[in-house]
Protein backbone atom coordinates (compact mmCIF):
# COMPACT_ATOMS: atom_id res chain seq x y z
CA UNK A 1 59.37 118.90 104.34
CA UNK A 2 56.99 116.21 106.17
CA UNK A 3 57.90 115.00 109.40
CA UNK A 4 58.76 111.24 109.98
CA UNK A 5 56.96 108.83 111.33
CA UNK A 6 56.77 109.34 115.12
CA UNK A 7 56.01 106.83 118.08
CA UNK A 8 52.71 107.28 117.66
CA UNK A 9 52.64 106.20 114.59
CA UNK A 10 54.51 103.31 115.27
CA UNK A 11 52.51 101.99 118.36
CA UNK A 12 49.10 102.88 116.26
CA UNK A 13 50.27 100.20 113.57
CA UNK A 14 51.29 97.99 115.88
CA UNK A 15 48.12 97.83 118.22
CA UNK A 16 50.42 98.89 120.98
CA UNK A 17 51.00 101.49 123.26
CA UNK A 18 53.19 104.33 122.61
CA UNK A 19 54.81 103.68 126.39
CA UNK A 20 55.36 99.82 124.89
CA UNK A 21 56.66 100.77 121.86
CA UNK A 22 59.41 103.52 123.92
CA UNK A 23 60.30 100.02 126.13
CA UNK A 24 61.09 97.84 123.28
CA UNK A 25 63.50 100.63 121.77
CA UNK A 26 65.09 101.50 125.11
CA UNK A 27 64.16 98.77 127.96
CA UNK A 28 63.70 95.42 125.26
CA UNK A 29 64.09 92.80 128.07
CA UNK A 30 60.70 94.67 129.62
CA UNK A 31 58.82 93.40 126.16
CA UNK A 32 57.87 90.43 125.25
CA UNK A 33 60.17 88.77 122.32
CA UNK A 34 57.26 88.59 120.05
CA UNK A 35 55.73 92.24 120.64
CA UNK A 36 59.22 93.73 121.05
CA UNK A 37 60.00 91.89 117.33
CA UNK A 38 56.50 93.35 115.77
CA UNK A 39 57.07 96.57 116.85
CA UNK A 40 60.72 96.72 115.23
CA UNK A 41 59.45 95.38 112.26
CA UNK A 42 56.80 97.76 111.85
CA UNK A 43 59.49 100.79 112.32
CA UNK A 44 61.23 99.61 109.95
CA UNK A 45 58.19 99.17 107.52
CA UNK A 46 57.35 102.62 108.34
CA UNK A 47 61.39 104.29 108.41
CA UNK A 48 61.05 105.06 112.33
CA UNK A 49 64.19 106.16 113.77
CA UNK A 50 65.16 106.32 117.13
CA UNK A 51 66.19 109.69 119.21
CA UNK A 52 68.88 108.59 121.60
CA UNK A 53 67.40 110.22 124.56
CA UNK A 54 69.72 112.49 126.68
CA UNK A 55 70.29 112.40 130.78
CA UNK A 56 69.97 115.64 133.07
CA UNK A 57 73.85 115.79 132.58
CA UNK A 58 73.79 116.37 128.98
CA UNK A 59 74.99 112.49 127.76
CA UNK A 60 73.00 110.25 125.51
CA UNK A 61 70.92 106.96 126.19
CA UNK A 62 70.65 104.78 123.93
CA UNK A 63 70.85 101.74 126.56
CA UNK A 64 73.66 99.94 124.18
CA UNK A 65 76.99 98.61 124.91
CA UNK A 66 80.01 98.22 122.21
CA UNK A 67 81.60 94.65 123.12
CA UNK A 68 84.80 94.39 120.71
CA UNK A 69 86.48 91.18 120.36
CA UNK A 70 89.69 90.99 118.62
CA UNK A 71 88.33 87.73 116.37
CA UNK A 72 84.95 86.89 116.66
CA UNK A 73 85.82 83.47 114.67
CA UNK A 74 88.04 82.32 117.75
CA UNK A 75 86.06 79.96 119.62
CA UNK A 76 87.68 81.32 123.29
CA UNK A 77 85.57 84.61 122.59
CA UNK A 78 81.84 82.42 121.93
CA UNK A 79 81.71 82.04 125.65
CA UNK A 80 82.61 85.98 126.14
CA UNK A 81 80.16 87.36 123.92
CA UNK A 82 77.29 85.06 125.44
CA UNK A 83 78.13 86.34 129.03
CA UNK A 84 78.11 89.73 127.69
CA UNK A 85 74.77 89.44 125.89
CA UNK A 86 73.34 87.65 128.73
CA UNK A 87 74.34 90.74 131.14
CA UNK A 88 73.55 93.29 128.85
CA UNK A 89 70.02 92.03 128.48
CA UNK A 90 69.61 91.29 131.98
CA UNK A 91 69.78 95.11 132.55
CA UNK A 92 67.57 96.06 129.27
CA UNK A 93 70.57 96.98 127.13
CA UNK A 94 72.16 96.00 123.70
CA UNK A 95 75.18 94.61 122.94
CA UNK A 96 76.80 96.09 119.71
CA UNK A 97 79.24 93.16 118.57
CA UNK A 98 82.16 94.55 116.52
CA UNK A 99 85.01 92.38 115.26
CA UNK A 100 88.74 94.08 115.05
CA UNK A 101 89.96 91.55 112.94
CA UNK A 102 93.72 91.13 115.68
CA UNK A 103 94.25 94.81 114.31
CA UNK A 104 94.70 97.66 116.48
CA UNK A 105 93.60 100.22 113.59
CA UNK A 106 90.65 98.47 112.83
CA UNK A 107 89.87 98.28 116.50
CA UNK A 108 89.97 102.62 116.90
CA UNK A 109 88.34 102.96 113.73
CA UNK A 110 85.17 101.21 114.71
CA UNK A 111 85.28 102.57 118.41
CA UNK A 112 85.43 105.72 116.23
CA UNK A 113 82.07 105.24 114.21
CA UNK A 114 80.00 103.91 116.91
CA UNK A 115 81.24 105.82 120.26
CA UNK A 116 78.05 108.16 120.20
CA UNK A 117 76.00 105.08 119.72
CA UNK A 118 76.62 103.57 123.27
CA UNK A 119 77.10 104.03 126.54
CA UNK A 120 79.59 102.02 127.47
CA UNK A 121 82.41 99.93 125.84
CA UNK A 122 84.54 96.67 126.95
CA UNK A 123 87.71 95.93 125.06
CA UNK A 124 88.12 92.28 124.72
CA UNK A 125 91.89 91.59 124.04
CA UNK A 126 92.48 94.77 122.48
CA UNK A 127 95.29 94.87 120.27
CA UNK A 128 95.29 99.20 120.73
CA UNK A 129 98.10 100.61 122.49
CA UNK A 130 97.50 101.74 126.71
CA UNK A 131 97.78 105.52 125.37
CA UNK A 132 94.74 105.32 122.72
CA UNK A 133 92.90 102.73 125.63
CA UNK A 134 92.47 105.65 128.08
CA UNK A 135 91.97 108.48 125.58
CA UNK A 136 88.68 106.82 124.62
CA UNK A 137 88.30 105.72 128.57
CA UNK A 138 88.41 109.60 128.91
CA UNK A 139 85.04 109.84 126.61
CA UNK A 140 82.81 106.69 127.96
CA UNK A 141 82.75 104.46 130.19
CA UNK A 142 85.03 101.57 129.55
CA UNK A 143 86.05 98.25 130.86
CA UNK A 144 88.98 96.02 129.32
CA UNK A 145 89.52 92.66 129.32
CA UNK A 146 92.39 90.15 129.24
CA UNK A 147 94.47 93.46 129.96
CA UNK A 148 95.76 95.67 132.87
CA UNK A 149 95.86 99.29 131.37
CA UNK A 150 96.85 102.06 134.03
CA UNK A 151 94.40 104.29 135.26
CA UNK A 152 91.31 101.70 133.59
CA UNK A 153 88.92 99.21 135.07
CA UNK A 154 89.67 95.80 134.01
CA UNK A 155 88.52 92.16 134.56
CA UNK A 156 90.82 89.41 133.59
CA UNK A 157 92.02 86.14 134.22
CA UNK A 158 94.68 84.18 137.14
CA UNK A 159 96.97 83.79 134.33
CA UNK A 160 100.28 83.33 136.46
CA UNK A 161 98.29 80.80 138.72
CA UNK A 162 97.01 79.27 135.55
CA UNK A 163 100.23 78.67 134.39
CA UNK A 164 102.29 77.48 137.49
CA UNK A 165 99.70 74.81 137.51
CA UNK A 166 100.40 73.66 134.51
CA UNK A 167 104.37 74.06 134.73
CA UNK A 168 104.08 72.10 138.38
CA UNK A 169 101.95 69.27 136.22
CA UNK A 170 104.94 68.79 133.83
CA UNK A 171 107.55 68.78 136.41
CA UNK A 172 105.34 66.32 137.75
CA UNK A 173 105.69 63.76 135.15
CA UNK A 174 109.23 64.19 134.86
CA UNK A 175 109.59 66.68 132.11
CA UNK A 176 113.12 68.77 132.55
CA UNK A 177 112.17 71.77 130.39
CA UNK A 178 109.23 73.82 129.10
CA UNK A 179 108.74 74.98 125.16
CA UNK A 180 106.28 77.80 124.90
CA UNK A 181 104.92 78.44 121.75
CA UNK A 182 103.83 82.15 122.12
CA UNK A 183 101.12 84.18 120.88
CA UNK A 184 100.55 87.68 119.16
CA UNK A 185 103.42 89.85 119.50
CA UNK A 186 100.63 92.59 120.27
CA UNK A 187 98.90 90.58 123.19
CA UNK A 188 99.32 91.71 126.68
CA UNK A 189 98.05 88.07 127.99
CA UNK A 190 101.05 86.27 125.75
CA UNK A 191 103.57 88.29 127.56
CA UNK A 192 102.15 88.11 131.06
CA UNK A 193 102.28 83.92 130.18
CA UNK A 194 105.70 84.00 128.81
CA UNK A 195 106.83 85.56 132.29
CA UNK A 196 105.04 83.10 134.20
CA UNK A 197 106.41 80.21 132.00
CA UNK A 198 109.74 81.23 132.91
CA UNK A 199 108.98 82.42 136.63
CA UNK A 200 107.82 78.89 137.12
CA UNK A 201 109.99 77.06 135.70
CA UNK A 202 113.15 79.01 137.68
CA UNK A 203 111.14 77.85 140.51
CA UNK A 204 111.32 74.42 139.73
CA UNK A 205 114.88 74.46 137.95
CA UNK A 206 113.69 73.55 134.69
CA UNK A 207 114.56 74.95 131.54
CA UNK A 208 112.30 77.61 129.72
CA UNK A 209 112.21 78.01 126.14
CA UNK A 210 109.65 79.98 123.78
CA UNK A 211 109.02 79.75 120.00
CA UNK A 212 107.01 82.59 118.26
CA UNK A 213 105.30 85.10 118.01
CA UNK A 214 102.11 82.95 116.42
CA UNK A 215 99.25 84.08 115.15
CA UNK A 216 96.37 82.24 117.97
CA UNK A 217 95.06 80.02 114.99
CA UNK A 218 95.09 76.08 114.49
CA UNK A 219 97.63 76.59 111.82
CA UNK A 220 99.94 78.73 113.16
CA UNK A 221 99.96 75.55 115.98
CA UNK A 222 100.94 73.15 113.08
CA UNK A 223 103.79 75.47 111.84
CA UNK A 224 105.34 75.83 114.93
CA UNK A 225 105.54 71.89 115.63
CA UNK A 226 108.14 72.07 112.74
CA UNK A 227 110.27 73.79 115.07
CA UNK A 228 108.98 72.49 118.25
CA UNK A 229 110.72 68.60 116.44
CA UNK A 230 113.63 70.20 115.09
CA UNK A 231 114.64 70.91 119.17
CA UNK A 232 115.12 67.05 120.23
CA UNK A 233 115.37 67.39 123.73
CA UNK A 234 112.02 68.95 124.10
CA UNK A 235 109.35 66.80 125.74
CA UNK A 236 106.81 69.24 126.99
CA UNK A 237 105.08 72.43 125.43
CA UNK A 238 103.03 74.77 127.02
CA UNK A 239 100.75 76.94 124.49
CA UNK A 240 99.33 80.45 124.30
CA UNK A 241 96.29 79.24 123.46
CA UNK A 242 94.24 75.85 122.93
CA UNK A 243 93.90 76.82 119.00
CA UNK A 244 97.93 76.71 119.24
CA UNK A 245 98.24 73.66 121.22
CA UNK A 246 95.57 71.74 118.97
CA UNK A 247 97.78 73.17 115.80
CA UNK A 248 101.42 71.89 117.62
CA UNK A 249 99.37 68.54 118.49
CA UNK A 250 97.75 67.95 115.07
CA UNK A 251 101.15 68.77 113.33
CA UNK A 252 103.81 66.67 115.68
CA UNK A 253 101.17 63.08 114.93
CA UNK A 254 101.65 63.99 111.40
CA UNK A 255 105.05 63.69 111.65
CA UNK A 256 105.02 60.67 113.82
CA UNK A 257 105.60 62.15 116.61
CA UNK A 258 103.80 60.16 119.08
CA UNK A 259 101.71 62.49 122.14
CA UNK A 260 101.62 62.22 124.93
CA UNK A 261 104.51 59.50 124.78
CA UNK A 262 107.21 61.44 122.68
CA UNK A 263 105.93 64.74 123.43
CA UNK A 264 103.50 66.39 126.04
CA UNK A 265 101.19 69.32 125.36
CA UNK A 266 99.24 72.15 127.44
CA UNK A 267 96.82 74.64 125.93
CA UNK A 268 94.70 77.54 127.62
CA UNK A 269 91.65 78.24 127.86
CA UNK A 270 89.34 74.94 127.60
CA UNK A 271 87.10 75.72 124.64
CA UNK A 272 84.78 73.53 123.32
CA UNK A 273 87.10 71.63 121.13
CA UNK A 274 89.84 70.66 123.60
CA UNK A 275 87.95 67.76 124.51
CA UNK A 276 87.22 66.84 121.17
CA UNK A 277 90.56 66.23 119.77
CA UNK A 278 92.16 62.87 120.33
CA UNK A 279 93.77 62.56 122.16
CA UNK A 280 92.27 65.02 124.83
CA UNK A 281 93.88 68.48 125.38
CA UNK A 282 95.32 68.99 128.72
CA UNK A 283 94.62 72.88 129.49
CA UNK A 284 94.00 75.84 131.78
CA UNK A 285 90.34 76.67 132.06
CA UNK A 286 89.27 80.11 132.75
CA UNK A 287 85.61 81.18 133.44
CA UNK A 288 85.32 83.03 129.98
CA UNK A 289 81.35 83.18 130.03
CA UNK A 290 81.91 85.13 133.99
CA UNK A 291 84.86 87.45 131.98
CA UNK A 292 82.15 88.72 129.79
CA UNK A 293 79.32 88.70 132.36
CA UNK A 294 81.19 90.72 134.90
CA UNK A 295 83.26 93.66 131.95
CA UNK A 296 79.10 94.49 131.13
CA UNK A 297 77.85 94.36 134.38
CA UNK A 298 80.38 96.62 135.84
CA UNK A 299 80.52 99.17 132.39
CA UNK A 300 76.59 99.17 132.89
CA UNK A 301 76.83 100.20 136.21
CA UNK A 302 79.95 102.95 135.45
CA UNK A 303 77.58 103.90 132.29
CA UNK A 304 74.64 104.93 135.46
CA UNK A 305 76.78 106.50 137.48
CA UNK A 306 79.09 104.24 139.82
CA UNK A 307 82.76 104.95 140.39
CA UNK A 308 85.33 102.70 139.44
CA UNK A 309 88.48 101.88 141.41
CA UNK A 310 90.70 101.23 138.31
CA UNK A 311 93.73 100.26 139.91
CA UNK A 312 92.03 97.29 141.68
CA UNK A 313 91.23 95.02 138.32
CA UNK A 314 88.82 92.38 138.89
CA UNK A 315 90.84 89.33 138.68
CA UNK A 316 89.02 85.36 137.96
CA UNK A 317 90.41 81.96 139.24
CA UNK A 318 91.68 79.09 136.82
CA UNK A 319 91.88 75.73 136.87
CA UNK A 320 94.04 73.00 135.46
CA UNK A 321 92.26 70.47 133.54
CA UNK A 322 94.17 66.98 132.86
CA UNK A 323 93.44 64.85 129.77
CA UNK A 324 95.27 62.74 127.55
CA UNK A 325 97.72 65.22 126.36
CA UNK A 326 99.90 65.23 128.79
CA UNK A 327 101.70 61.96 130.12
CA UNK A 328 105.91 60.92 131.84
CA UNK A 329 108.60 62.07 130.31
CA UNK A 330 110.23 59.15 128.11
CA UNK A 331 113.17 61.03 127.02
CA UNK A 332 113.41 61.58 122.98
């Protein structure tokens, strides 16, 4: 059987050299875009494959890193995955983007198919349970997000602080209770929220209520300000997510419910579109494009050798950011 086409091959067709062609396989942010993209294209003209090439100790290198979001079509990840790219590149790896769709099986299954591929892997949100998280920790490197799993490096977010900000706002204005429309059932950030919700409030002797589990969509939002209404004492809500808060917001105008006179409302996370909805979305920012930045930096540097202290996560400030949203309790 003829061999395949080899390096040599590759660089000969591409007027490069061999040692140019190795960098834009293993090392692309040493190429330039243009080279880098004529030497891929002539691989693929000619079926090149790439060898992962192996370290001293026996483990591959292919100079890739699995970043996998639990919905890729949720705006709070966009900032994530840029940070993440950005990192990845910085240090002349890939970032292989995999979507697990809010499902924990669909989350293993790909970690399954493409764990001799990389290096390294962060777990954005992961929907798996701690047990399956640090069996694969035990086979690569591995940094989670948005979640504190025992005995694994993680980097998330000051979502208690986050929170009693935006509790301490309310109480602020007046408001006498908080209504917190919850998340997935599945998410470790929904329950560490809920608790702060109703740490905070205790604090400040109001009263804490919660509707849910949602789904962390715009329409899930809208459902739930059905029930949010049908409770006519409540004057303040405090969200999972901005996607929930935009949903509650959207569906309490359409049934005249009038915001932020009749009814105040708190999201998290700032994305993009929290300023674009009218009126404005009060909400906790967090530093998303730093949470992705920081899980690929670290897993890069666990993937080449450093040791982790996994029971010290990395933990990111928020902020509260005040817009139109929220406004004095009027009493409905």
């Amino acid at each position: 059987m003829p061999a395949g086409p080899t390096i040599y091959d590759v660089a000969r067709a591409a007027g490069v050299a061999p040692s140019t062609v190795s960098r834009a396989f293993s090392r692309p942010g040493r190429v330039k875009a243009e080279t880098a993209e004529r030497i891929r294209e002539v691989a693929r003209e000619l079926g090149y494959r790439v060898t992962p090439v192996a370290h001293a100790d026996g483990t591959t290198r292919t100079s890739t890193v699995a970043l996998v979001i639990s919905d890729v079509t949720n705006p709070f990840n966009f900032p994530i995955i840029k940070g993440a790219h950005a990192a990845a590149a910085a240090s002349g790896f890939t970032t292989l983007l995999a979507d697990a769709q809010e499902s924990g099986l669909v989350e293993r299954q790909t970690l399954e198919r493409s764990l001799s591929a990389v290096e390294g892997i962060v777990l954005a949100s992961s929907r798996m349970s701690d047990s399956t998280i640090r069996m694969v920790a035990k086979q690569k490197p591995l940094i989670v997000l948005n979640r504190t799993v025992a005995d694994v490096p993680s980097v998330i977010i000051d979502n208690p602080r986050g929170i009693t900000r935006a509790v301490s706002h309310l109480a602020g204005l007046g408001h006498l209770g908080v209504t917190y429309v919850a998340g997935p059932e599945a998410s470790w950030t929904d329950g560490v929220r809920w608790l702060s919700v109703r740490r905070a409030c205790a604090e400040l002797g109001l009263r804490a209520r919660r509707i849910g589990p949602c789904a962390p969509t715009v329409a899930a939002g809208a459902a739930a300000a059905d029930a949010v209404s049908a409770r006519g004492d409540c004057t303040a809500v405090v969200a999972y997510n901005d996607l929930l808060a935009i949903g509650v917001l959207r569906g309490a105008v359409a049934s005249g419910v009038r915001v932020p006179e009749d009814l105040s409302i708190v999201g998290f996370d700032d994305i993009f579109a929290a300023e674009l909805v009218t009126p404005g979305l009060t909400t906790v920012a967090a530093p998303l494009r730093a949470l992705g930045e920081t899980a690929v930096h670290n897993v890069i540097a666990m993937a080449r050798g450093a040791r982790s202290r996994a029971t010290d996560p990395v933990v990111l400030p928020t902020r509260l950011v005040v817009r139109s949203s929220t406004g004095p309790a009027t009493g409905r």
